[in-house]
N, C-alpha and C. Protein backbone atom coordinates (compact mmCIF):
# COMPACT_ATOMS: atom_id res chain seq x y z
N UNK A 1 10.17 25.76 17.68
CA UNK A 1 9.75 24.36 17.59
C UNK A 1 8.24 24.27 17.72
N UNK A 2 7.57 23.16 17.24
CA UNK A 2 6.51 23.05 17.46
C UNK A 2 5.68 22.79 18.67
N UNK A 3 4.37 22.85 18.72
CA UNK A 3 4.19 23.01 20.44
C UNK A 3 2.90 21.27 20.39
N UNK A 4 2.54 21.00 19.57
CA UNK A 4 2.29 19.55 19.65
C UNK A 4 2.80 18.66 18.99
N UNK A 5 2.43 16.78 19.69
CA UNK A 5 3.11 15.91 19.59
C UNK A 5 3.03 15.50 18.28
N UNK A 6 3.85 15.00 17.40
CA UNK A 6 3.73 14.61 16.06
C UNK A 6 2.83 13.52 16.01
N UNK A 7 1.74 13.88 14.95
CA UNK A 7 0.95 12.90 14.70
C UNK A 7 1.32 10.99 14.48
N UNK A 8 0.98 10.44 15.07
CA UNK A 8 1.15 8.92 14.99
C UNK A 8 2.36 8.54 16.28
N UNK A 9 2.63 9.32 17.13
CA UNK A 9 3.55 9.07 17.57
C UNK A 9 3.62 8.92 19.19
N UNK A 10 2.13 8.68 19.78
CA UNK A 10 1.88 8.14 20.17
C UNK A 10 2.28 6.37 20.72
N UNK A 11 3.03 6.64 21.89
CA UNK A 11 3.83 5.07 21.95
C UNK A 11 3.14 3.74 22.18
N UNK A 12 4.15 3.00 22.21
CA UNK A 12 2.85 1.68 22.08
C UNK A 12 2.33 1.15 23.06
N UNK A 13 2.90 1.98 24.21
CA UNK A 13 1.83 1.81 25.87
C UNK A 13 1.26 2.19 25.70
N UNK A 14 0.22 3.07 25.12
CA UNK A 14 -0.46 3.86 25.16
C UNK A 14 -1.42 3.12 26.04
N UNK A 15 -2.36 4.12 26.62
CA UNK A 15 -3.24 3.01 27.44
C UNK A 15 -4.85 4.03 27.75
N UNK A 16 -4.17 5.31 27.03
CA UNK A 16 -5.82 6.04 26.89
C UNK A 16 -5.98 7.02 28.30
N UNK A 17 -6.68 8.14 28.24
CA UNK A 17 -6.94 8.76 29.35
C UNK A 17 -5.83 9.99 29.94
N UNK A 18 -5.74 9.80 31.39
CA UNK A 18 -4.86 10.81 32.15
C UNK A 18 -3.51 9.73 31.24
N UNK A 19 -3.54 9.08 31.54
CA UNK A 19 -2.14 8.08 31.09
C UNK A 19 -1.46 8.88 29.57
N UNK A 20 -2.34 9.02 28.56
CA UNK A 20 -1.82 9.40 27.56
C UNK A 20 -1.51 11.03 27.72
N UNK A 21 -2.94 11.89 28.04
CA UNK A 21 -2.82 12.77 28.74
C UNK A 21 -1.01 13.59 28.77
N UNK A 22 -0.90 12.87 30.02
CA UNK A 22 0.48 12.91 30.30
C UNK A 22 1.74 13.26 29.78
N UNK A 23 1.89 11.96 28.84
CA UNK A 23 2.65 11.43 28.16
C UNK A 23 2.91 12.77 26.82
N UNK A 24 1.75 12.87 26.47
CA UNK A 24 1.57 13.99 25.27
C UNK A 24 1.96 15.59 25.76
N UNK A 25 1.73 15.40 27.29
CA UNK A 25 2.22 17.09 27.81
C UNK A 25 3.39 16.68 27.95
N UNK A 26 4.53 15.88 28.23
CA UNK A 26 5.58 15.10 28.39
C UNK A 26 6.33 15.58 27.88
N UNK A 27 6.04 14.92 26.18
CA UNK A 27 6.89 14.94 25.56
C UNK A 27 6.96 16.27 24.87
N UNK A 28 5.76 17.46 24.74
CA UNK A 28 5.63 18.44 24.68
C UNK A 28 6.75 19.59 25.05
N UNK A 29 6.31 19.31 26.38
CA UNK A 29 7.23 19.81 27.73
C UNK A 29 8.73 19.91 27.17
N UNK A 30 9.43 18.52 27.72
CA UNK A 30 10.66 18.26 27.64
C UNK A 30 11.60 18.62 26.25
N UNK A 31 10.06 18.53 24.83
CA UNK A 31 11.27 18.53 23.61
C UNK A 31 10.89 20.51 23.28
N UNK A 32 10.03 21.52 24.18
CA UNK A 32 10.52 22.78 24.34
C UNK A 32 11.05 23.16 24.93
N UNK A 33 11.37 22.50 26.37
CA UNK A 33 12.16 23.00 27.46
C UNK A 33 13.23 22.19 28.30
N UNK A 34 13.35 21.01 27.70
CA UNK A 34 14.44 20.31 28.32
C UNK A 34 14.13 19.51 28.94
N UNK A 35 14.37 18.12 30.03
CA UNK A 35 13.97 17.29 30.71
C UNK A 35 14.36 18.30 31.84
N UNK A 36 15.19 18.80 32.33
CA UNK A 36 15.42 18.94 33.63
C UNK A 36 14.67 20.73 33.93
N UNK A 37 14.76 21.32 33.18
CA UNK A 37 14.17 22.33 33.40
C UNK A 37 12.28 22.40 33.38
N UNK A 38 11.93 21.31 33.20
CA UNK A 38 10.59 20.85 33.07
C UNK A 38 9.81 20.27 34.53
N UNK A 39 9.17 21.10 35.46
CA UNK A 39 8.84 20.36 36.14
C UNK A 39 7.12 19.04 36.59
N UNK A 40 7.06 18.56 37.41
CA UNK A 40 5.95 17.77 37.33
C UNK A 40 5.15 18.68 37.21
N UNK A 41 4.76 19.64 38.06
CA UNK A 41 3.80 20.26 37.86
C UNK A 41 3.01 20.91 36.66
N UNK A 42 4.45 21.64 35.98
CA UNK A 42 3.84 22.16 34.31
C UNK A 42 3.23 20.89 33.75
N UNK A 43 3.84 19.81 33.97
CA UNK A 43 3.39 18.91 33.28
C UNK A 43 1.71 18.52 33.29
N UNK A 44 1.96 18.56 34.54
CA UNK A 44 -0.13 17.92 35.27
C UNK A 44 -0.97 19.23 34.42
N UNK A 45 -0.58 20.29 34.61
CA UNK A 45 -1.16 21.63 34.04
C UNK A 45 -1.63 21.70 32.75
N UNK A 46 -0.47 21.37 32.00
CA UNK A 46 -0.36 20.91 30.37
C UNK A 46 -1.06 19.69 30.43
N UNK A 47 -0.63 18.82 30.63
CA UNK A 47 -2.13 17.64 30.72
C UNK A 47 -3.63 17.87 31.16
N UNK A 48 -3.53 18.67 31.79
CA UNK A 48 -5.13 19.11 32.75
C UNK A 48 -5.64 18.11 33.46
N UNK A 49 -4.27 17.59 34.37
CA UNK A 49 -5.09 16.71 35.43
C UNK A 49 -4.71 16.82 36.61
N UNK A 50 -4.44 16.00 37.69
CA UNK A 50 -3.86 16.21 39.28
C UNK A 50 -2.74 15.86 38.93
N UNK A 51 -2.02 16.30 40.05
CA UNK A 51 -0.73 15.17 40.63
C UNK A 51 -0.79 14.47 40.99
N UNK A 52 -1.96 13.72 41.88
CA UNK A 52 -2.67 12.88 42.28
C UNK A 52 -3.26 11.47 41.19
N UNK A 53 -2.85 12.05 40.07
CA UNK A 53 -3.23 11.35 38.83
C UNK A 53 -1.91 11.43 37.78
N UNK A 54 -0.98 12.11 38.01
CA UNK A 54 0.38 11.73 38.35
C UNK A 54 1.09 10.77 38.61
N UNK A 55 1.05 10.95 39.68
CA UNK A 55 1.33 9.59 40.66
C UNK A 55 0.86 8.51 40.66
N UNK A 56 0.18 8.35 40.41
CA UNK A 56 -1.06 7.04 40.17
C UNK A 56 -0.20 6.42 38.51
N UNK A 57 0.06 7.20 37.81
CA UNK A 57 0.49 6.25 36.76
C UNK A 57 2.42 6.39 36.62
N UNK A 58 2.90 7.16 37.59
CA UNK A 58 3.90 7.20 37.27
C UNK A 58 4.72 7.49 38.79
N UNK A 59 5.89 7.01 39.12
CA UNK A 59 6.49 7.10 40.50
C UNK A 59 7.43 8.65 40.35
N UNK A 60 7.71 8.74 39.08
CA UNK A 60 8.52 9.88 39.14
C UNK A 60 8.54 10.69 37.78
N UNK A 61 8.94 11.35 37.49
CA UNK A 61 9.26 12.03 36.25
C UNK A 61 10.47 11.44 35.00
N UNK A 62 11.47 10.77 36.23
CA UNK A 62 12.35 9.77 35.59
C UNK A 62 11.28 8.81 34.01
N UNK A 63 10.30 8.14 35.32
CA UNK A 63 9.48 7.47 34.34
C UNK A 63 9.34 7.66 32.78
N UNK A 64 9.04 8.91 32.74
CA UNK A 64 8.70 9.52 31.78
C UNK A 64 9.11 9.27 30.35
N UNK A 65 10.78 10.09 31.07
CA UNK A 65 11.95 9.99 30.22
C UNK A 65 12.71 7.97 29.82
N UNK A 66 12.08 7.29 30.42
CA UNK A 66 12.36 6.03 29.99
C UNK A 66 11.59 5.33 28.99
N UNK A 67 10.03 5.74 29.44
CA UNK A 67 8.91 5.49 28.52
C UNK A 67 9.12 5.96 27.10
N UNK A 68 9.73 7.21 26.74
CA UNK A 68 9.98 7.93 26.06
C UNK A 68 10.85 7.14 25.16
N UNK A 69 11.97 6.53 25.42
CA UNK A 69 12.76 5.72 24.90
C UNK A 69 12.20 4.16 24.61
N UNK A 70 11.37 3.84 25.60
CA UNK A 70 10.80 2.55 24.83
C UNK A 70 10.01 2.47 23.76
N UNK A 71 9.11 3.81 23.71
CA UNK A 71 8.38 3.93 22.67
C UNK A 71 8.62 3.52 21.61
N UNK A 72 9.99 3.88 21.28
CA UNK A 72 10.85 3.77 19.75
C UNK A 72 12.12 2.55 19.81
N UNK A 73 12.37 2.21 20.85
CA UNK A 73 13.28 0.69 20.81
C UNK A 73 12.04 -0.20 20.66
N UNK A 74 11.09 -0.15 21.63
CA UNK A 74 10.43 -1.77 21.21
C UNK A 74 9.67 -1.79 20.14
N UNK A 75 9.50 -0.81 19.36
CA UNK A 75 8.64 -0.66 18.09
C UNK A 75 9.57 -0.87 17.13
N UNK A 76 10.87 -0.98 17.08
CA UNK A 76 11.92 -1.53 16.75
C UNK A 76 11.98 -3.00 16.90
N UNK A 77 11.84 -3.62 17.91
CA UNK A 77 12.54 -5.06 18.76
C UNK A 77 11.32 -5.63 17.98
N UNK A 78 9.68 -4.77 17.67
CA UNK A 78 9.00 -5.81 17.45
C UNK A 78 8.69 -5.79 16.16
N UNK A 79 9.06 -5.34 15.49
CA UNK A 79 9.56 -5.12 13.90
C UNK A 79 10.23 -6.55 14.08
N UNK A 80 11.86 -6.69 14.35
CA UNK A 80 12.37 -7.96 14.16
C UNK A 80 12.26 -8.56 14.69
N UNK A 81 11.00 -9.07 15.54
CA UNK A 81 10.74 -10.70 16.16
C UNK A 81 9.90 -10.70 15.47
N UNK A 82 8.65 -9.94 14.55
CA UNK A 82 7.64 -10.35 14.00
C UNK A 82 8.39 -10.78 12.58
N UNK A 83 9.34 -10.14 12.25
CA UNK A 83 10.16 -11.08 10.73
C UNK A 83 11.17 -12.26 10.74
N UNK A 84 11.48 -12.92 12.42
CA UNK A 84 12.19 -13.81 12.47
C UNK A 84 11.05 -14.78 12.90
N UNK A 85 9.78 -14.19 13.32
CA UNK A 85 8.78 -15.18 13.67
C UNK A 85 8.47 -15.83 12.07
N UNK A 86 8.11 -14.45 10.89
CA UNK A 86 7.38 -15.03 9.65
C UNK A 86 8.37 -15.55 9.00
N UNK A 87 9.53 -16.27 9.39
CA UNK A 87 10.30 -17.17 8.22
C UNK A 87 11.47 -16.11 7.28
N UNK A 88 11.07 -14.85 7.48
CA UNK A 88 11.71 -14.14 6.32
C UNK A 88 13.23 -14.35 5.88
N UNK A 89 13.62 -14.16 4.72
CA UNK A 89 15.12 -14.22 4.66
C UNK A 89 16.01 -13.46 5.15
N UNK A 90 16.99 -13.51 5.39
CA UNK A 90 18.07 -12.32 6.34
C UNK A 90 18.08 -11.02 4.90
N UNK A 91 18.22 -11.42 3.91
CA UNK A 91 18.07 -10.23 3.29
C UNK A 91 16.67 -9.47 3.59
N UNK A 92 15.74 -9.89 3.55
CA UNK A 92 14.04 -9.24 3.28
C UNK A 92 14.40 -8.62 5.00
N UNK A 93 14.65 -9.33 6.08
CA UNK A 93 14.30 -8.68 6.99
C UNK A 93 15.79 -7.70 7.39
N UNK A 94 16.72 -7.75 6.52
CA UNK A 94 17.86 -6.45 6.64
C UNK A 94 17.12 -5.33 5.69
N UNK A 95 16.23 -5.59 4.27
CA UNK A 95 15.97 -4.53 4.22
C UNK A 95 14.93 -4.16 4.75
N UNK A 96 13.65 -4.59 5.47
CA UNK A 96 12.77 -3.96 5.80
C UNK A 96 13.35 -3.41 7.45
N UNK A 97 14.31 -4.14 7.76
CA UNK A 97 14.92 -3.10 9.38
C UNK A 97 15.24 -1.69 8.75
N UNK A 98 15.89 -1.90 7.97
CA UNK A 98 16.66 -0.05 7.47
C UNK A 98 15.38 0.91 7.20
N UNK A 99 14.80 0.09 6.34
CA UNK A 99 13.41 0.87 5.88
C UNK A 99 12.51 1.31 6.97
N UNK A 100 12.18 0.90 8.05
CA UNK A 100 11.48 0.84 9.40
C UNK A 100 12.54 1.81 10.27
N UNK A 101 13.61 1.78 10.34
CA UNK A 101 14.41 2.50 10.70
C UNK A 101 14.07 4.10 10.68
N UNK A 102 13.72 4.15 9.36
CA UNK A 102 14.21 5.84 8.70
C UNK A 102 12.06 6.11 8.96
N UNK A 103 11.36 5.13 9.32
CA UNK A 103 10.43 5.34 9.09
C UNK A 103 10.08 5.76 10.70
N UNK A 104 10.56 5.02 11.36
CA UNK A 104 10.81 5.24 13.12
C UNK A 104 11.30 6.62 12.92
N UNK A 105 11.87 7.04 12.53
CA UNK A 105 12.64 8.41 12.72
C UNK A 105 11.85 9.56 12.46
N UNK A 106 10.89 9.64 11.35
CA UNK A 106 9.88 10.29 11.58
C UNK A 106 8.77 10.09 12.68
N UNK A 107 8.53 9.30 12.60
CA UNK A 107 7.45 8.87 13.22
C UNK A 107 7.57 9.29 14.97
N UNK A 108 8.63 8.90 15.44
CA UNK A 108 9.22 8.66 16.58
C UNK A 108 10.33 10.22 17.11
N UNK A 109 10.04 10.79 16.18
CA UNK A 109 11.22 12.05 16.06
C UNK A 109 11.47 12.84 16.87
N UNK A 110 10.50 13.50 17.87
CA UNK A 110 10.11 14.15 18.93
C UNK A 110 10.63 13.13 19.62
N UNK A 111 10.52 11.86 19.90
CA UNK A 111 10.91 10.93 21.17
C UNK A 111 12.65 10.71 21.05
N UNK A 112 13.02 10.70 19.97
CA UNK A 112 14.16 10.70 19.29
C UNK A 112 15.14 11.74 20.12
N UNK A 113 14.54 12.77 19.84
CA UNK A 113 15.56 13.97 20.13
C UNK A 113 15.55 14.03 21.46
N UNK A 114 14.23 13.55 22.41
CA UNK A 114 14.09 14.20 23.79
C UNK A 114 15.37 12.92 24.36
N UNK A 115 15.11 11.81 24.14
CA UNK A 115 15.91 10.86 24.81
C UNK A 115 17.09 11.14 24.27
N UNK A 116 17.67 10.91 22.87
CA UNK A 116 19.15 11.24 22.77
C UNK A 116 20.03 12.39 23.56
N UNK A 117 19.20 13.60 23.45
CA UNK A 117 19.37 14.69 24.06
C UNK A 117 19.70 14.96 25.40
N UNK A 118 18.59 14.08 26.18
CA UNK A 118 18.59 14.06 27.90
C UNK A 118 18.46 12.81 28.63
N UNK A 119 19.63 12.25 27.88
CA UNK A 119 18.99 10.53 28.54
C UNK A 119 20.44 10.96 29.55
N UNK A 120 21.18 11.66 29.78
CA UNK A 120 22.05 11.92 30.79
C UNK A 120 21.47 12.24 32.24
N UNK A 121 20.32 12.50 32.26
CA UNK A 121 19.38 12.34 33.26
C UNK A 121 19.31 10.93 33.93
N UNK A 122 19.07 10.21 32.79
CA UNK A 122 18.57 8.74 32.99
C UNK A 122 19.25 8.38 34.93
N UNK A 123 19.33 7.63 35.60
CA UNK A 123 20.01 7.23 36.64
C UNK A 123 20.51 6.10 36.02
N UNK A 124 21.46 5.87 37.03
CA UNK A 124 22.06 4.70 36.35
C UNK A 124 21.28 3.62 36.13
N UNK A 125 20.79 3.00 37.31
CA UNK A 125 19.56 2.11 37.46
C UNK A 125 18.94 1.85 36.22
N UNK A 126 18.02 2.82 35.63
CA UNK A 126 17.50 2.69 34.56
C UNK A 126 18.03 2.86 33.50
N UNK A 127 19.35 3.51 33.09
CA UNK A 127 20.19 3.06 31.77
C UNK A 127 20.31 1.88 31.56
N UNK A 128 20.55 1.11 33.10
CA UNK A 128 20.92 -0.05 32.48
C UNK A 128 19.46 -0.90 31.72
N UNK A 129 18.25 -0.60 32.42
CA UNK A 129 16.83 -1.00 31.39
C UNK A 129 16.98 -0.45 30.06
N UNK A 130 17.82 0.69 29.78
CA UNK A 130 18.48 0.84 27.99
C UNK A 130 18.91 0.30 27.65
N UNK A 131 19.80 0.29 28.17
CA UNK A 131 20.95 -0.62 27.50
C UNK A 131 21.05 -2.15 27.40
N UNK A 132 19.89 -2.86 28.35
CA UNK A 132 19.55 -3.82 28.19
C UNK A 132 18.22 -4.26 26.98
N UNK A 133 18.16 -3.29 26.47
CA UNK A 133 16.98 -3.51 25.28
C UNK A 133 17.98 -3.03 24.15
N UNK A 134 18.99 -2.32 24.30
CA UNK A 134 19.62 -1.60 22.84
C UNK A 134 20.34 -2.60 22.37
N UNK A 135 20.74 -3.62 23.58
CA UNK A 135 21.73 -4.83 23.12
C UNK A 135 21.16 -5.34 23.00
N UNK A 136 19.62 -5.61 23.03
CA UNK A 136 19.09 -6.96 21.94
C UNK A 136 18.85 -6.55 20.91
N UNK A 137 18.83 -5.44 20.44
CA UNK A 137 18.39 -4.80 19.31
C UNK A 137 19.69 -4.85 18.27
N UNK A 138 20.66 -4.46 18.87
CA UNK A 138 21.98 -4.80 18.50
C UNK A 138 22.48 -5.95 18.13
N UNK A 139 22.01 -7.38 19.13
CA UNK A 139 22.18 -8.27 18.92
C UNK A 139 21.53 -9.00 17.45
N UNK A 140 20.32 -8.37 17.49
CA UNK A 140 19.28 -8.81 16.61
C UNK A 140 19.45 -8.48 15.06
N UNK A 141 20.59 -7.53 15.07
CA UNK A 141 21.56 -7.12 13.45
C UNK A 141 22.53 -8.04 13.12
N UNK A 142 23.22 -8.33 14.31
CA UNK A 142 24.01 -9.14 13.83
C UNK A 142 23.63 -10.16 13.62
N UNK A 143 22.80 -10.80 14.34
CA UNK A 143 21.97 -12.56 14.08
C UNK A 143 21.71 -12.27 12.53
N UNK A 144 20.98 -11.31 12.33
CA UNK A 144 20.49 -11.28 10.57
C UNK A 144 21.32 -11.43 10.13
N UNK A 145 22.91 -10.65 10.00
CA UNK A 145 23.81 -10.36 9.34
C UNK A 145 24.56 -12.04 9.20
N UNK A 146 24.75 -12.59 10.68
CA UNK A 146 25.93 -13.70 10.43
C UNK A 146 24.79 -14.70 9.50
N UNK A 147 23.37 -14.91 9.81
CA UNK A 147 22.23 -15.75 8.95
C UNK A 147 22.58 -15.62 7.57
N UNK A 148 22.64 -14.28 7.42
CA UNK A 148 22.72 -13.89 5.64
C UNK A 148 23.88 -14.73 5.32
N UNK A 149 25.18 -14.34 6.24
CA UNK A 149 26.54 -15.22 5.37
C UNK A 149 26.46 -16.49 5.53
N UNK A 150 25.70 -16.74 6.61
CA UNK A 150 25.73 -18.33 6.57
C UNK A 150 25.28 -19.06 5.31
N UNK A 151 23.75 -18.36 5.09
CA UNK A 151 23.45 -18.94 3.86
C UNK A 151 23.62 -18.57 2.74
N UNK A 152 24.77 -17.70 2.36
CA UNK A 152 25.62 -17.11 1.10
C UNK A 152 24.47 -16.06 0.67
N UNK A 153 23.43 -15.13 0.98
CA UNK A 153 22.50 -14.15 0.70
C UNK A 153 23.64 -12.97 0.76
N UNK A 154 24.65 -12.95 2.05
CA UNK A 154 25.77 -11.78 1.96
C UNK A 154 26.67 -12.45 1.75
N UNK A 155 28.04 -11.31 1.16
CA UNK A 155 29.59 -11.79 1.09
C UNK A 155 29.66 -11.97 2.75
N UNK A 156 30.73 -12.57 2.59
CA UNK A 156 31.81 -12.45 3.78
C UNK A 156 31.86 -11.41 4.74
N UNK A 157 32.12 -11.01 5.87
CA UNK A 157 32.91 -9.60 6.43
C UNK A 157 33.70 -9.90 7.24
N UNK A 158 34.47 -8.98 7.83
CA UNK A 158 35.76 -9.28 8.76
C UNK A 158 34.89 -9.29 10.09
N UNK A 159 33.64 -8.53 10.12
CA UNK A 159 33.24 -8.50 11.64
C UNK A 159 31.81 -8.01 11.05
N UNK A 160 30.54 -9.19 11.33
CA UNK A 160 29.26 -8.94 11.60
C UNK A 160 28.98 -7.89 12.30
N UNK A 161 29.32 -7.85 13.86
CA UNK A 161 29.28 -7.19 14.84
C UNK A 161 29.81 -5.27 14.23
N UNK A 162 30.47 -4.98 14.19
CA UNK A 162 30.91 -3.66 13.23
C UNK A 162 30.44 -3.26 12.51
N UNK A 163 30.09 -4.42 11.22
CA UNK A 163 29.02 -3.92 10.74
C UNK A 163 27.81 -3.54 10.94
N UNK A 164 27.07 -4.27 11.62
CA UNK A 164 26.10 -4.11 12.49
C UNK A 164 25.91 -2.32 12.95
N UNK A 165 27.27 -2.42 13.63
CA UNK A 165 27.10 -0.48 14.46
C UNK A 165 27.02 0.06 12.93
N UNK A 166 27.48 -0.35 11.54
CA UNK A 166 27.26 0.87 10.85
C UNK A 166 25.86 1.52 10.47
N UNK A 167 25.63 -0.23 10.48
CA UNK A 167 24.26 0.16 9.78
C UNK A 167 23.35 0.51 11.05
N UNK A 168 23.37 0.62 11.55
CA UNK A 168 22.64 0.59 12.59
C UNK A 168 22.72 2.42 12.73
N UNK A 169 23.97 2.57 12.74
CA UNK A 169 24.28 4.02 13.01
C UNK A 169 23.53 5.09 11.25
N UNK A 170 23.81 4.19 10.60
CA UNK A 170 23.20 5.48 9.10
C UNK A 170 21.59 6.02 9.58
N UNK A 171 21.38 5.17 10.19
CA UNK A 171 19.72 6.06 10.64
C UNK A 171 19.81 6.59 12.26
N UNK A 172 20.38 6.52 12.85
CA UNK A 172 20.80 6.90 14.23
C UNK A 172 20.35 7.99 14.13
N UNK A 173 20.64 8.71 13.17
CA UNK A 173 20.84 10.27 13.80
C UNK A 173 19.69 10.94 12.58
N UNK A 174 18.94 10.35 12.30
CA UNK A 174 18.11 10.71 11.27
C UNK A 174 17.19 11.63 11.30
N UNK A 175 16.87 11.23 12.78
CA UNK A 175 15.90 12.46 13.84
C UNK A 175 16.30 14.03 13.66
N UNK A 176 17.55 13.95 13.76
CA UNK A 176 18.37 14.97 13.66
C UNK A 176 18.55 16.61 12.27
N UNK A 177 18.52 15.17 11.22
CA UNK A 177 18.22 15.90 9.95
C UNK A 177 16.85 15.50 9.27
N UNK A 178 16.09 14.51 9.59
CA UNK A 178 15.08 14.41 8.49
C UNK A 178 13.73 15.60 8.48
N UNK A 179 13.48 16.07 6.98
CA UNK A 179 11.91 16.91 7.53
C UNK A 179 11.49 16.27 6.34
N UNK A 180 10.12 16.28 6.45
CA UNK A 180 9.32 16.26 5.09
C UNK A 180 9.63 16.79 4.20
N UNK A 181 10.08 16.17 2.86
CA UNK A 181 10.23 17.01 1.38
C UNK A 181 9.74 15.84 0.26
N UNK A 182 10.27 16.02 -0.70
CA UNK A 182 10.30 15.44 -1.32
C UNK A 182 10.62 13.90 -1.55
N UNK A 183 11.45 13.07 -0.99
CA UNK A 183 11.72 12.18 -0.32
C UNK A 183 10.76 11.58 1.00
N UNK A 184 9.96 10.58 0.98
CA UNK A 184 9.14 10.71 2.56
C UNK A 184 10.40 9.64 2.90
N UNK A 185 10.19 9.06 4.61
CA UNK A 185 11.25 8.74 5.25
C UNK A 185 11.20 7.34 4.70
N UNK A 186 10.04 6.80 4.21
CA UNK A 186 10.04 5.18 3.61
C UNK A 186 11.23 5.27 2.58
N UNK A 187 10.84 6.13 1.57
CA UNK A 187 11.50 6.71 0.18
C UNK A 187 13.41 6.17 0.58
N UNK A 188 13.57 6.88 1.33
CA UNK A 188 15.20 6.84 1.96
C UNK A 188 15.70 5.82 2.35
N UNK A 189 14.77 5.24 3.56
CA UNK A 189 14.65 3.60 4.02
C UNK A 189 15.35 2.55 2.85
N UNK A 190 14.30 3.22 1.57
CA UNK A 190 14.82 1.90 0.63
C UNK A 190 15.66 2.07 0.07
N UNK A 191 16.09 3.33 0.02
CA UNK A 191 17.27 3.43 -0.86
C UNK A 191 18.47 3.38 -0.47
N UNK A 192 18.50 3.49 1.52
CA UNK A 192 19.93 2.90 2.20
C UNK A 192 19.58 1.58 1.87
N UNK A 193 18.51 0.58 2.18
CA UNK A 193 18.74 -0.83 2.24
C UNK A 193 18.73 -1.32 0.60
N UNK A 194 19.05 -0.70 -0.48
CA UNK A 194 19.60 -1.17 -1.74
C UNK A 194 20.54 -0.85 -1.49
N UNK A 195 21.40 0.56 -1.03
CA UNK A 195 22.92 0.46 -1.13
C UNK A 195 24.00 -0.19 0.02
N UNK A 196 22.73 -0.92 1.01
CA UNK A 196 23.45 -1.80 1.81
C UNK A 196 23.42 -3.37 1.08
N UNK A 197 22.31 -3.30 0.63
CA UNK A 197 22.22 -4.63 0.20
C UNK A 197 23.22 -5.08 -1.09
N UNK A 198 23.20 -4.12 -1.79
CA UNK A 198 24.15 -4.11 -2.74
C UNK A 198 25.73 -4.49 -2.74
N UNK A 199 26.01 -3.72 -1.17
CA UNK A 199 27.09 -3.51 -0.80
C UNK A 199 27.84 -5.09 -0.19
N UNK A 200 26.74 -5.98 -0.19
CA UNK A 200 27.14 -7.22 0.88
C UNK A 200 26.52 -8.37 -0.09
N UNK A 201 26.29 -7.88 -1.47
CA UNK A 201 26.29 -8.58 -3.14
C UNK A 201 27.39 -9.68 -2.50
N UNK A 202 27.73 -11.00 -3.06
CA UNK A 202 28.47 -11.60 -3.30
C UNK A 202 29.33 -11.33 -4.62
N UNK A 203 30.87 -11.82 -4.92
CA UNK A 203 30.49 -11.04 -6.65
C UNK A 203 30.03 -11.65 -7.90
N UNK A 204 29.64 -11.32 -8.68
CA UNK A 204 28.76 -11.51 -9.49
C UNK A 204 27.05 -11.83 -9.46
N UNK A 205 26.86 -11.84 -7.74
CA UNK A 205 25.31 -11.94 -7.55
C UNK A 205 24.47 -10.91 -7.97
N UNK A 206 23.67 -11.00 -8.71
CA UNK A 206 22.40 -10.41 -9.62
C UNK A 206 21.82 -9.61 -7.88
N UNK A 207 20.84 -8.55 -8.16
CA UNK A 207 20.44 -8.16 -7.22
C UNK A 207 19.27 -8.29 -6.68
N UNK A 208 18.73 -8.80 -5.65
CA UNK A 208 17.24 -9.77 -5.63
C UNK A 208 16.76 -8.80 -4.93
């Protein structure tokens, strides 16, 4: 595996200094050697700072591994409040979620794998700060989805909510398989959100 952080991927706390520092030996750390086999110390080392400067921005190592996960949910969450803020239609902002999706997945990929991987660490305590952001995020598919049928943009479905986990799930695991080729991750983005969009056509609706 590689031994630095993927370019741009840098989270959106970022805040500059020992702080980033950190964060960049972090995620280093954990996505060559695991969260738990990783201790503070390699970490301060790999950063080149104190523990003393450690501590100062972080209470534990837990931290870390949570930050890690917000990086890529709220860069998500603020994707769809900035397209329910600009008016957009439930279609425009279902396809630019998918597309942002597969684009998060590069981007975010290293953060991707460390949290999916070792969020069994997490304590409970702070799962539930996951799981309390994954369900608005969750929530925030289906609002698009029931919007779209409301205003006839989608067919019908038996369950918004279901649907929701699918689509939600086709880029889930994207981290997993995507590398650079021929295809970049935008490229893919659009071409699930045509065959979703397609898929939730009314019949005979032309394809906008």
């Amino acid at each position: 595996m590689p031994t630095a952080s993927a370019p741009g991927s840098r989270p959106a706390s970022s805040r500059g200094g020992a702080f980033d520092a950190i964060v960049t030996a972090a995620v280093d750390c954990f996505y060559e050697k695991g969260y738990e086999a990783t201790s503070v110390q390699e970490v301060v080392e790999r950063a080149r700072v104190s523990k003393g400067s450690f501590y100062h921005h972080f209470a534990a190592k837990e931290d870390l591994l949570l930050l890690i996960h917000d990086a890529f949910i709220d860069s998500q969450l603020e994707m769809l409040r900035a397209a329910a803020s600009a008016g957009r239609s439930p279609r425009e902002t279902l396809a630019q979620l998918i597309e942002e999706n597969l684009v998060g997945a590069e981007r975010f990929q290293r953060y991707q794998t460390i949290f999916f991987e070792q969020r069994r660490f997490l304590s409970e305590d702070r799962f539930v700060e996951v799981k309390k952001k994954r369900d608005e995020y969750e929530q925030q598919v289906v609002t698009i989805l029931e919007a779209g049928i409301a205003d006839g943009s989608f067919r019908p479905v038996a369950s918004a909510r279901v649907l929701a986990f699918g689509i939600i799930g086709m880029s889930a695991w994207a981290y997993q398989w995507y590398r650079t080729g021929p295809m970049a991750a935008r490229d893919i983005g659009r071409m699930y959100a045509e065959v979703v969009l397609d898929g939730l056509n009314r019949p005979q609706q032309t394809r906008q």
